[in-house]
Structure formats: C-alpha cells, structure tokens
Protein backbone atom coordinates (compact mmCIF):
# COMPACT_ATOMS: atom_id res chain seq x y z
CA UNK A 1 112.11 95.41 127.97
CA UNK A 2 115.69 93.65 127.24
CA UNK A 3 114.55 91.16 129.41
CA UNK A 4 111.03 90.59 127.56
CA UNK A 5 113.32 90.28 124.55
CA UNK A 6 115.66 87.82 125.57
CA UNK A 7 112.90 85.64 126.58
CA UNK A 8 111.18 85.76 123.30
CA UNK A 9 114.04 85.14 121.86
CA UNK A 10 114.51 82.07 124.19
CA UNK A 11 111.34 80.50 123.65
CA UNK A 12 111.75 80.60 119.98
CA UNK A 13 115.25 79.23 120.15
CA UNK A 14 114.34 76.56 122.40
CA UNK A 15 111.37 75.04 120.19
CA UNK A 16 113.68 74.03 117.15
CA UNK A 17 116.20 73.00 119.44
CA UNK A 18 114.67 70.58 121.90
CA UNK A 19 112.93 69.29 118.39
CA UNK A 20 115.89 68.62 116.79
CA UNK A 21 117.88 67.12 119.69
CA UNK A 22 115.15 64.76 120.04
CA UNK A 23 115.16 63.47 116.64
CA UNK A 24 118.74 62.89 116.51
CA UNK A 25 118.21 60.88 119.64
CA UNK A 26 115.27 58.73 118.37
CA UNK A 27 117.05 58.61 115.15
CA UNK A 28 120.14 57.36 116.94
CA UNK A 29 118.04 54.47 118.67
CA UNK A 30 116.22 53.41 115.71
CA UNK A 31 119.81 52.35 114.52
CA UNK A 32 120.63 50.80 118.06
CA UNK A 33 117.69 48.65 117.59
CA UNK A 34 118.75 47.22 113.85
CA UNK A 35 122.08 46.77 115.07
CA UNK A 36 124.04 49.76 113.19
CA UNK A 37 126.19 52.16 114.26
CA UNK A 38 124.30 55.15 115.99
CA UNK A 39 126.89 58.06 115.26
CA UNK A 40 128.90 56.93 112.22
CA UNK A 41 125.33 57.81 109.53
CA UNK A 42 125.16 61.51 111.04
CA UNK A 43 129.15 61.87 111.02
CA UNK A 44 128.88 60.62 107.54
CA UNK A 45 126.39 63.35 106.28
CA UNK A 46 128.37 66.14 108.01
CA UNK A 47 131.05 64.94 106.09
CA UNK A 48 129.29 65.51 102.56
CA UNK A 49 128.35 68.70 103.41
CA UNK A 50 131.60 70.04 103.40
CA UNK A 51 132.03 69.12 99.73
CA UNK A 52 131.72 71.78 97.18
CA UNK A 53 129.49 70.09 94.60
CA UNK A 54 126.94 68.96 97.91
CA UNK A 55 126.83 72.33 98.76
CA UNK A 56 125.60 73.18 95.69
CA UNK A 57 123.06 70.68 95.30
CA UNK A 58 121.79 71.42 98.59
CA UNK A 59 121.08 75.14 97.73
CA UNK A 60 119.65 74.17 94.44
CA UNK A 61 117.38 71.99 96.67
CA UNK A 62 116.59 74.04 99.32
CA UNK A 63 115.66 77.12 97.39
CA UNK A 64 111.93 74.72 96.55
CA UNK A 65 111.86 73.85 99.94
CA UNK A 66 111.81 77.70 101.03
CA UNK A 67 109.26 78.60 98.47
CA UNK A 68 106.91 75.70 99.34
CA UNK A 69 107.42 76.67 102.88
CA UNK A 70 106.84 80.48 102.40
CA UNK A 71 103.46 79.24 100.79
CA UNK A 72 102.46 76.89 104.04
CA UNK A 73 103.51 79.56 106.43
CA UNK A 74 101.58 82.71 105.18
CA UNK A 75 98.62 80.35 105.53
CA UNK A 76 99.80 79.50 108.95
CA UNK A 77 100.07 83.01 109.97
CA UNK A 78 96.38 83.24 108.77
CA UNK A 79 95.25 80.61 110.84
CA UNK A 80 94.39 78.72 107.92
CA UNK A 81 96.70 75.16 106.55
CA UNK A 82 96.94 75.24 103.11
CA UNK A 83 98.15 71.50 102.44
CA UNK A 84 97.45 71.91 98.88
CA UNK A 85 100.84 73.52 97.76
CA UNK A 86 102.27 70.07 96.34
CA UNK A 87 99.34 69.93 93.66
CA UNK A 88 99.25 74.13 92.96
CA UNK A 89 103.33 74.11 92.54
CA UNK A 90 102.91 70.81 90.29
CA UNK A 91 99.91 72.27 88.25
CA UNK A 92 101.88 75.82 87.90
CA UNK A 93 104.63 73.68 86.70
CA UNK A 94 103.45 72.01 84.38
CA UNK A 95 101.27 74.62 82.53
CA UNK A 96 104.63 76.92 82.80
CA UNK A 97 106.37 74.00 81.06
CA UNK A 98 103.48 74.19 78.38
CA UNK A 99 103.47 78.07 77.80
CA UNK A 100 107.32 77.70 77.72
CA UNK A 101 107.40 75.25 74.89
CA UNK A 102 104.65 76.91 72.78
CA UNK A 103 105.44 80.55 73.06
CA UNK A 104 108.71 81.97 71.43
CA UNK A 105 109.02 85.43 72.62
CA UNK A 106 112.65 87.58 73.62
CA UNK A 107 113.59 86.79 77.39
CA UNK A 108 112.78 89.90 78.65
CA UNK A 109 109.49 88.96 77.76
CA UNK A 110 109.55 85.12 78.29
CA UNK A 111 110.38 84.55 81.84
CA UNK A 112 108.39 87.02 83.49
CA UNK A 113 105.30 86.12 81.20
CA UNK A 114 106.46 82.39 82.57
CA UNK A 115 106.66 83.71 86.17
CA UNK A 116 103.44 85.36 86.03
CA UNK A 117 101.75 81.66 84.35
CA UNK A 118 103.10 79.93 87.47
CA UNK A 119 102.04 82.62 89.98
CA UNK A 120 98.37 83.02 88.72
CA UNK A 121 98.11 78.76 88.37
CA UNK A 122 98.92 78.49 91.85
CA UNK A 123 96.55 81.36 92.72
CA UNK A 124 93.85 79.95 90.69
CA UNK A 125 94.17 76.25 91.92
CA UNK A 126 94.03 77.80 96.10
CA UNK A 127 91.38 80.13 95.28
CA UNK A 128 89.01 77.77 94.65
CA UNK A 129 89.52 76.65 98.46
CA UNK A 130 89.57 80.10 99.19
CA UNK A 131 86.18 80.61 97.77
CA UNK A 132 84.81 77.45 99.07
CA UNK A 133 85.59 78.01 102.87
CA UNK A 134 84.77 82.22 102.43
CA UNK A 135 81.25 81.59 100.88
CA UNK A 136 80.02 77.46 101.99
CA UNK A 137 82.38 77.37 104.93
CA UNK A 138 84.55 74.53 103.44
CA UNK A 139 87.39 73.28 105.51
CA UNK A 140 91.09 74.47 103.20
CA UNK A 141 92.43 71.38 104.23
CA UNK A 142 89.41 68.94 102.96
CA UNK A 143 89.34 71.40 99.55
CA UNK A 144 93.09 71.57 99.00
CA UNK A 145 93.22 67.91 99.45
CA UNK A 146 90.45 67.24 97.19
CA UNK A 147 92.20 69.66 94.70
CA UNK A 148 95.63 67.90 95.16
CA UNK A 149 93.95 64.89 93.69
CA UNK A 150 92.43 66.58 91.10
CA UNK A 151 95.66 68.45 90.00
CA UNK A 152 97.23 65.06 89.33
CA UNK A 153 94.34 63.86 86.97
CA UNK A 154 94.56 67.47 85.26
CA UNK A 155 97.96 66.63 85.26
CA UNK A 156 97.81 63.45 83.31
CA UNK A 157 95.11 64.41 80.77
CA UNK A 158 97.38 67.27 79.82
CA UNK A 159 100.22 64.76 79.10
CA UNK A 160 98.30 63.07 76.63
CA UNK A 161 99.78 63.13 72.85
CA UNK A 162 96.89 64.15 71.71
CA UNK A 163 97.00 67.17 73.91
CA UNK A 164 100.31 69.21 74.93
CA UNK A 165 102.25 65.52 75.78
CA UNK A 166 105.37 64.46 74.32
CA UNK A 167 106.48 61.13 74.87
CA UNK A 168 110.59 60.22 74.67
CA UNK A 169 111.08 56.95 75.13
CA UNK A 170 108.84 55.64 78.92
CA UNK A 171 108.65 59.34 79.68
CA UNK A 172 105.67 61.68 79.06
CA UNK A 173 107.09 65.28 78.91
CA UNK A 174 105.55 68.59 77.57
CA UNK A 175 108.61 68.85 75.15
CA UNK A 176 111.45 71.25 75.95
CA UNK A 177 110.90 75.14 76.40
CA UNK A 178 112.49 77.95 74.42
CA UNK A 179 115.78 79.03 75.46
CA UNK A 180 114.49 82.25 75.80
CA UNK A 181 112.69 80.62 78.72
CA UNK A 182 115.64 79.57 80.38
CA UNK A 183 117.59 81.47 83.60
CA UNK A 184 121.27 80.65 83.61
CA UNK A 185 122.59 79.86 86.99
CA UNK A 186 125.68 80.67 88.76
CA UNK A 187 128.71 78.93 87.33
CA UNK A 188 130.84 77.35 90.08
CA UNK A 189 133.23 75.67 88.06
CA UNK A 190 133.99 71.85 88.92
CA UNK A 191 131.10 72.26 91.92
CA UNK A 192 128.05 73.16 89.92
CA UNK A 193 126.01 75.18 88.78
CA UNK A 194 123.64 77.47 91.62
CA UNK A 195 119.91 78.03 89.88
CA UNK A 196 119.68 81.50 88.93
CA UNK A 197 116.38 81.53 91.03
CA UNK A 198 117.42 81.01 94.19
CA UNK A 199 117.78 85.13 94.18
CA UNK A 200 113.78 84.74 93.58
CA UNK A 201 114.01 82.46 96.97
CA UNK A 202 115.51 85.52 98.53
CA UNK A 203 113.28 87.77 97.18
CA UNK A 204 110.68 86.29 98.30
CA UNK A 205 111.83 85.87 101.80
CA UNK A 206 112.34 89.34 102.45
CA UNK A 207 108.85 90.48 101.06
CA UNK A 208 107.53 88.14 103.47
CA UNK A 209 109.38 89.61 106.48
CA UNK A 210 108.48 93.31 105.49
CA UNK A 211 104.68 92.45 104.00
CA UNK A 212 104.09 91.07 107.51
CA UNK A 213 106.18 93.22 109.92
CA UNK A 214 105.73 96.71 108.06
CA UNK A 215 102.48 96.94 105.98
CA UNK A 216 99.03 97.98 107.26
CA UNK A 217 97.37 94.89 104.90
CA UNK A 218 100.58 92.17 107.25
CA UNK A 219 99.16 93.77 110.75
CA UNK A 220 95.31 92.60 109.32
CA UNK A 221 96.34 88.88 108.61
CA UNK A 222 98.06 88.34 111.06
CA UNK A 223 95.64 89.88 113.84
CA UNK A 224 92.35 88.13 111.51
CA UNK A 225 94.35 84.90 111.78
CA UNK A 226 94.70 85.63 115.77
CA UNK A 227 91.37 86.69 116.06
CA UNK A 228 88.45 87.12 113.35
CA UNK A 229 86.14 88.16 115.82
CA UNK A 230 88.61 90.77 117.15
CA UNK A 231 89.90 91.95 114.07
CA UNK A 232 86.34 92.38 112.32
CA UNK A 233 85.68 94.57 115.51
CA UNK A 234 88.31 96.96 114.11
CA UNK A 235 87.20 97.39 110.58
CA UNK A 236 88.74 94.03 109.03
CA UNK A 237 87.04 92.09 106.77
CA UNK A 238 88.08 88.36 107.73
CA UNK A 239 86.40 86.34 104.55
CA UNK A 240 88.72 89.14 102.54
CA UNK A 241 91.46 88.25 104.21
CA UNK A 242 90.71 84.22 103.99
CA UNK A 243 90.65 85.11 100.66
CA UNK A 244 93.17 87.03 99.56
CA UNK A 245 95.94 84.82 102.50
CA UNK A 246 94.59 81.38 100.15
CA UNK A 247 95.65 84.28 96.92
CA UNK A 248 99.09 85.08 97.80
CA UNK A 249 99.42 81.51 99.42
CA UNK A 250 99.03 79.79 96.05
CA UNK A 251 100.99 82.44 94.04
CA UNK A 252 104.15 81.43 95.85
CA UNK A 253 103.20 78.03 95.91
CA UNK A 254 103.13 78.56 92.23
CA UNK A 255 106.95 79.32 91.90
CA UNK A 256 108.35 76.95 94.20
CA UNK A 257 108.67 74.25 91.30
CA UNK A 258 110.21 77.33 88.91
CA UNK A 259 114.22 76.91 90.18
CA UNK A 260 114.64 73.26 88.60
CA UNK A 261 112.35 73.83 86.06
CA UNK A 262 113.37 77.26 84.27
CA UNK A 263 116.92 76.54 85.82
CA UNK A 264 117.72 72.44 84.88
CA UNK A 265 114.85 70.36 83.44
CA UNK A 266 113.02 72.72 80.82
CA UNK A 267 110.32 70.42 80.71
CA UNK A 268 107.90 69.10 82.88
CA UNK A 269 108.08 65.25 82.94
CA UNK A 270 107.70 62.03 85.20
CA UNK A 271 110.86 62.80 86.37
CA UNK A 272 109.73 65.77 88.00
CA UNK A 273 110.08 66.50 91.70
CA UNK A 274 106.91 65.60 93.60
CA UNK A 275 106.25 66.23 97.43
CA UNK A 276 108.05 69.42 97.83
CA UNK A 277 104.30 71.27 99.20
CA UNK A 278 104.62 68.05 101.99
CA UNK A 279 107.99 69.14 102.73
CA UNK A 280 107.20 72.46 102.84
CA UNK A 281 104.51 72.16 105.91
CA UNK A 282 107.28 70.35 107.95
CA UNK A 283 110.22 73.08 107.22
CA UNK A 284 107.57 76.14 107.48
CA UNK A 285 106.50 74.60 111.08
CA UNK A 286 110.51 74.09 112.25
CA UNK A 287 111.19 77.38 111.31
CA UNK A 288 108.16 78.96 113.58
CA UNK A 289 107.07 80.94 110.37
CA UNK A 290 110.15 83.04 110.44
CA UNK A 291 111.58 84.02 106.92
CA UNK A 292 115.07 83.18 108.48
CA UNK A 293 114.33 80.36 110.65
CA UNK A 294 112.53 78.55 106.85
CA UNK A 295 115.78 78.78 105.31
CA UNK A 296 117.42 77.26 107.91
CA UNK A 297 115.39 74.35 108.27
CA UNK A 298 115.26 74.10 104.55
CA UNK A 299 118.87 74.10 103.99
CA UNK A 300 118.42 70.90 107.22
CA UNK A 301 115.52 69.40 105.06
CA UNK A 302 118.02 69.70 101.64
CA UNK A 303 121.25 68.43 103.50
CA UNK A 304 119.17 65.53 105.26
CA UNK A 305 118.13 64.48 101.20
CA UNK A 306 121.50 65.49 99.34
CA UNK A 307 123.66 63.52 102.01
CA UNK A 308 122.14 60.77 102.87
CA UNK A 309 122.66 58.75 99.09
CA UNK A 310 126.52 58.30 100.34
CA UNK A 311 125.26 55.85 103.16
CA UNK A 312 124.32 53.68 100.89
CA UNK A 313 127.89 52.80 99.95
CA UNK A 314 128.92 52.07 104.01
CA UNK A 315 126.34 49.89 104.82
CA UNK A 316 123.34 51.77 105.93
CA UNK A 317 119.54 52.76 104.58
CA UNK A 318 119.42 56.33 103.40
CA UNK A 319 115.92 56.08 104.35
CA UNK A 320 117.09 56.60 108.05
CA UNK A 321 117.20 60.73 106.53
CA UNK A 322 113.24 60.10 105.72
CA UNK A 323 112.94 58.91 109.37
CA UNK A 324 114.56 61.63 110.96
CA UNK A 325 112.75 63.82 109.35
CA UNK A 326 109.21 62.57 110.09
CA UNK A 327 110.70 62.15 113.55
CA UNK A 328 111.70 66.37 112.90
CA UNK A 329 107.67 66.75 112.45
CA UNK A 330 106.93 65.02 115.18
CA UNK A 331 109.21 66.43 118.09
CA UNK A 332 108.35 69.92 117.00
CA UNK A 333 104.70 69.39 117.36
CA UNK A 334 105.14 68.01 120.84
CA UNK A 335 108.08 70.55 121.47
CA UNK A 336 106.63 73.91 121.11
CA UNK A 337 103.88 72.78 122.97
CA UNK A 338 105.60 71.93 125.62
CA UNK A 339 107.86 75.57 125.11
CA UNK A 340 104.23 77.70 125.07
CA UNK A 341 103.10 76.04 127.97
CA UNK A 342 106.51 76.76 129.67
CA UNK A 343 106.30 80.46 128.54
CA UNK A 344 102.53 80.72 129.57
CA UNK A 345 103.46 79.28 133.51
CA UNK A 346 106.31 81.67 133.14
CA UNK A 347 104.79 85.37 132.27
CA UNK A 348 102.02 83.95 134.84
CA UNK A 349 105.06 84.18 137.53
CA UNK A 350 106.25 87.02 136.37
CA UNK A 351 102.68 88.86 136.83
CA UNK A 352 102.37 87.60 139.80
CA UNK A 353 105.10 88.75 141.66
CA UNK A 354 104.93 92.40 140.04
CA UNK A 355 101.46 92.34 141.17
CA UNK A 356 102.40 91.51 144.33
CA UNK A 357 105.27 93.63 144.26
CA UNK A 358 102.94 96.97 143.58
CA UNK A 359 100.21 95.17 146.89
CA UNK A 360 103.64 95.92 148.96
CA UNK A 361 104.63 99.26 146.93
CA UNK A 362 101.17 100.49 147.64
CA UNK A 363 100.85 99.43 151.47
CA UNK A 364 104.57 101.02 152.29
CA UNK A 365 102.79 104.21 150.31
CA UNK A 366 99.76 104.39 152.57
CA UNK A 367 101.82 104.21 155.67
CA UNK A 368 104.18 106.41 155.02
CA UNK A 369 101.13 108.88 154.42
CA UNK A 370 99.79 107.44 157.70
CA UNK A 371 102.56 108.36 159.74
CA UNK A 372 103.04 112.08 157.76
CA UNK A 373 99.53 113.30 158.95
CA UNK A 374 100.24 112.26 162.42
C-alpha cells in the first residue's frame, strides 16, 4: 500500500515538474535565438520576489487566479470545460459594482448581499450552458464561448450613461460603491496592503478539498464525470450533476473578480482586470485539480506577471513571462500525457509479474500436495 502511495504521489509530482522544466528550457532558447541573455531574465524575477511589497502584490494577484481556477477545475473534475469563467467573473463584477453603488445598507448586510450578487451572476451566466448541453445536448465550451461574447456586449450596454455608467474623464465606470461595501485588507506597513479576501481564496480551497474528498454529492461528480454510464447504473442522475457542476462552477467563477474589486477598485471600470477565467484553465490544469497544487501554480502564474515589469529596465521584453507561460500550457498538456502513459505501462508490469508470481505460488502449492498424498 506505501508503495501504491508513493507512486501516486510520483506521478503527480512528476507532471508539473517535467512541465515546468521544459518551459524554462524553451523559454531559455527563445532568448538564445534573439540574442539575450538566457539566465540573467529568470535570476532577475527571483530577485523581485524576495521583496516585500512583490510579495504582496503577488498574493493580491494570485488570490483571482485561485478562484478562477477553482471554477475551471470543478468543471474539469466533471468532465466538462467550462471556458466561460472570464465573461461570468466579469459579468458578476460588474453587476456587484452596480448593486454596490446603488444600495446603502450596514456592512454586515452589504458585503454578503454583494457576495451573494456575484455568486448567483456567475451561476446564472453558466447555467444557461448548463441547461443547454443537459436538455439540447449543447457543447459547454461552444455555449460558454458564445456567452463570453455576449457578457461583453451586456457589459457595455450597462456602461451606458443613460443606464448605470459613469463616465470620469476616457473611463466608463459604474461610479464608486458604498464604503459599507468595502473589505479592509491586511495592513503591511511600507509593503502593502493584503486584500481582505484572499481568506475567501482559502475558504474556498478547503471546501473544495472536503466537498470532493468527504461528501456523498463530491463521490457522484467525480465518478459521473469518470463515467455517466457507470454512475447512472448506481442511482446518479448525470444531467443533475451536469447541471448543478456548471451551478457551483459559475458561483465561484462569480467571486474570483471580488478581491480587487471589494478590496482596491470599488468600481467596475475599463481598467478592470480581464483574462483572469483564461488564466485560470492554465493554473487549474498545472495544478492537476488539486486545491494545493492551484495555489501553487497560481502564486507561479502571479510571480511570472508581478516580476516580469522590472525587465523592462535591463534590457529585455517582459512579454518573455507571457511566453513562458503559454509554453507552461503547452508542456503540461504533452507532459502528463506522457506521465499517464508511463503509469499505465507501469501498473501493467506490476500486474504482470504478481500474476505471474501467484502461476508459480499456485504450481509450488499443487506439488507440494502432490508429493503429501504419495
């Protein structure tokens, strides 16, 4: 059994690892071939990260990415890609922004009546996939794509003046929220200032590991996303569980824009951070759909974006951080591959030889018996 578990462990060690190793490398070439420096870029991004006020920033960052990620991987686990989380976090956002500038109520009321806007927008917006692929058979990644686009038109008509919009100078907002809105983050002095939601991140983590790993309702997604035919066999209702994964999906998708939002910008504007759900699909497939693995690869994804601006002042593009991680994408789809097949050829060895170990086990047994009756 140790054994089993060490090789588990192994294979889903390995994955991440031979993934990143091989984007460093292709990284490091790319640079070889436009004439820079292949190791000073990396050595000068390790370097930021071991300043105080880029540690905060990457934190800040990464608690999106997790969020975003969480939302991509309970799909995943479902067997289903929900590539529509950068349009339902945006949407949430926004209409968060909008019932935080127009309703004035005490905190304890405000932010979780704000929470709960984001969560059901995000629900809302992947239901509709939900619905489509449970009841017409609709692919979730040709609806959520379709509804991605869609979100950003909703998105602009709701900017208009005329409508909840409020233009300061170039920049469409929806006007500043209540302070009653607002969740104060924690004060590190001369570093920054941590969002106050990155607990939420947490949070949110840990119901995912426990949902999944210890609840009846985690055993029926994941075995529906395995195998519908298998799991309606046992009583499971797989369009239910389409369903209700697309739900829960969405609602966390929902949040993932809430950090900056209820935590920095109190307002939803141009300025806004875009492509986080994109993100997300890349840092939920590094971390193998592990609650701890995402926040690893998110806090990779955050330094990778927070540390790359200083190589701008030394010479280099800061876009090579935007190549390595596409390249991150890339190597991981090639490298677990590569890792299952390895583990497949190797639990094929391994039931080999104890099947041939119990063929000898059971022709020693028949001739000792042999030999007794004689």
């Amino acid at each position: 059994m140790k054994k089993f578990d060490k090789e588990r462990v192994l294979l889903a060690v390995a994955g991440p690892v031979i993934a990143l190793a091989v984007a460093f490398v292709l990284s490091a070439i790319a640079l070889v071939a436009s004439g820079k420096n292949p190791v000073e870029p990396f050595a000068l991004m390790f370097e930021q990260a071991g300043f105080s006020d880029i540690q905060v920033l990457i934190v800040n960052q990464a608690s999106m990415y997790y969020i975003a990620a969480l939302a991509v991987a309970i799909g995943f686990r479902m067997n289903l890609f929900n590539i529509g989380v950068d349009g339902q976090y945006q949407l949430a956002a926004m209409l968060t922004a909008i019932v935080g500038a127009h309703a004035a109520l005490p905190a304890f009321l405000q932010i979780p009546l704000l929470l709960l806007t984001a969560a059901l927008t995000g629900a809302f917006w992947s239901g509709i996939a939900g619905v489509l692929k449970v009841t017409r058979g609709v692919s979730e990644v040709v609806a959520t794509i379709m509804l991605n686009a869609i979100a950003t038109s909703v998105i602009g008509y709701l900017w208009l003046p005329d409508v909840f919009g409020v233009k300061i100078g170039n920049n469409n907002t929806t006007g500043e929220m209540h302070s009653s809105g607002w969740i104060p983050g924690i004060d590190l002095g001369a570093a920054g200032e941590v969002y106050g939601l990155v607990i939420l991140a947490v949070l949110l983590g840990i119901g995912y590991w426990v949902v999944l790993n210890r609840t009846r309702f985690g055993f029926d997604l994941r075995a529906s996303g395995a195998s519908e035919s298998a799991a309606a066999a046992s009583g499971v209702d797989p369009k239910r569980m389409v369903l209700t994964a697309m739900l829960i999906s969405g609602a966390i998708a929902g949040l993932a824009g809430l950090p900056i939002l209820l935590g920095d910008t109190h307002t939803y504007s141009l300025n806004f951070p875009t492509g986080i759900g994109f993100l997300g699909i890349g840092i939920a497939l590094l971390g193998r759909n592990s609650p701890v693995g995402i926040a690893f690869a998110a806090l990779l994804w955050a330094w990778l974006d927070k540390a790359s601006p200083e190589l701008d002042f030394h010479g280099y593009d800061k876009e090579i951080a935007v190549i390595m991680q596409g390249l991150i994408v890339l190597s991981v789809v090639v490298s677990y591959e590569a890792v299952r097949e390895w583990g497949l050829r190797r639990q094929q060895r391994r039931v080999g030889a104890e099947l041939a170990a119990g063929h000898v086990l059971g022709a020693d047994n028949n001739t000792t018996k042999e030999v007794a009756g004689r």
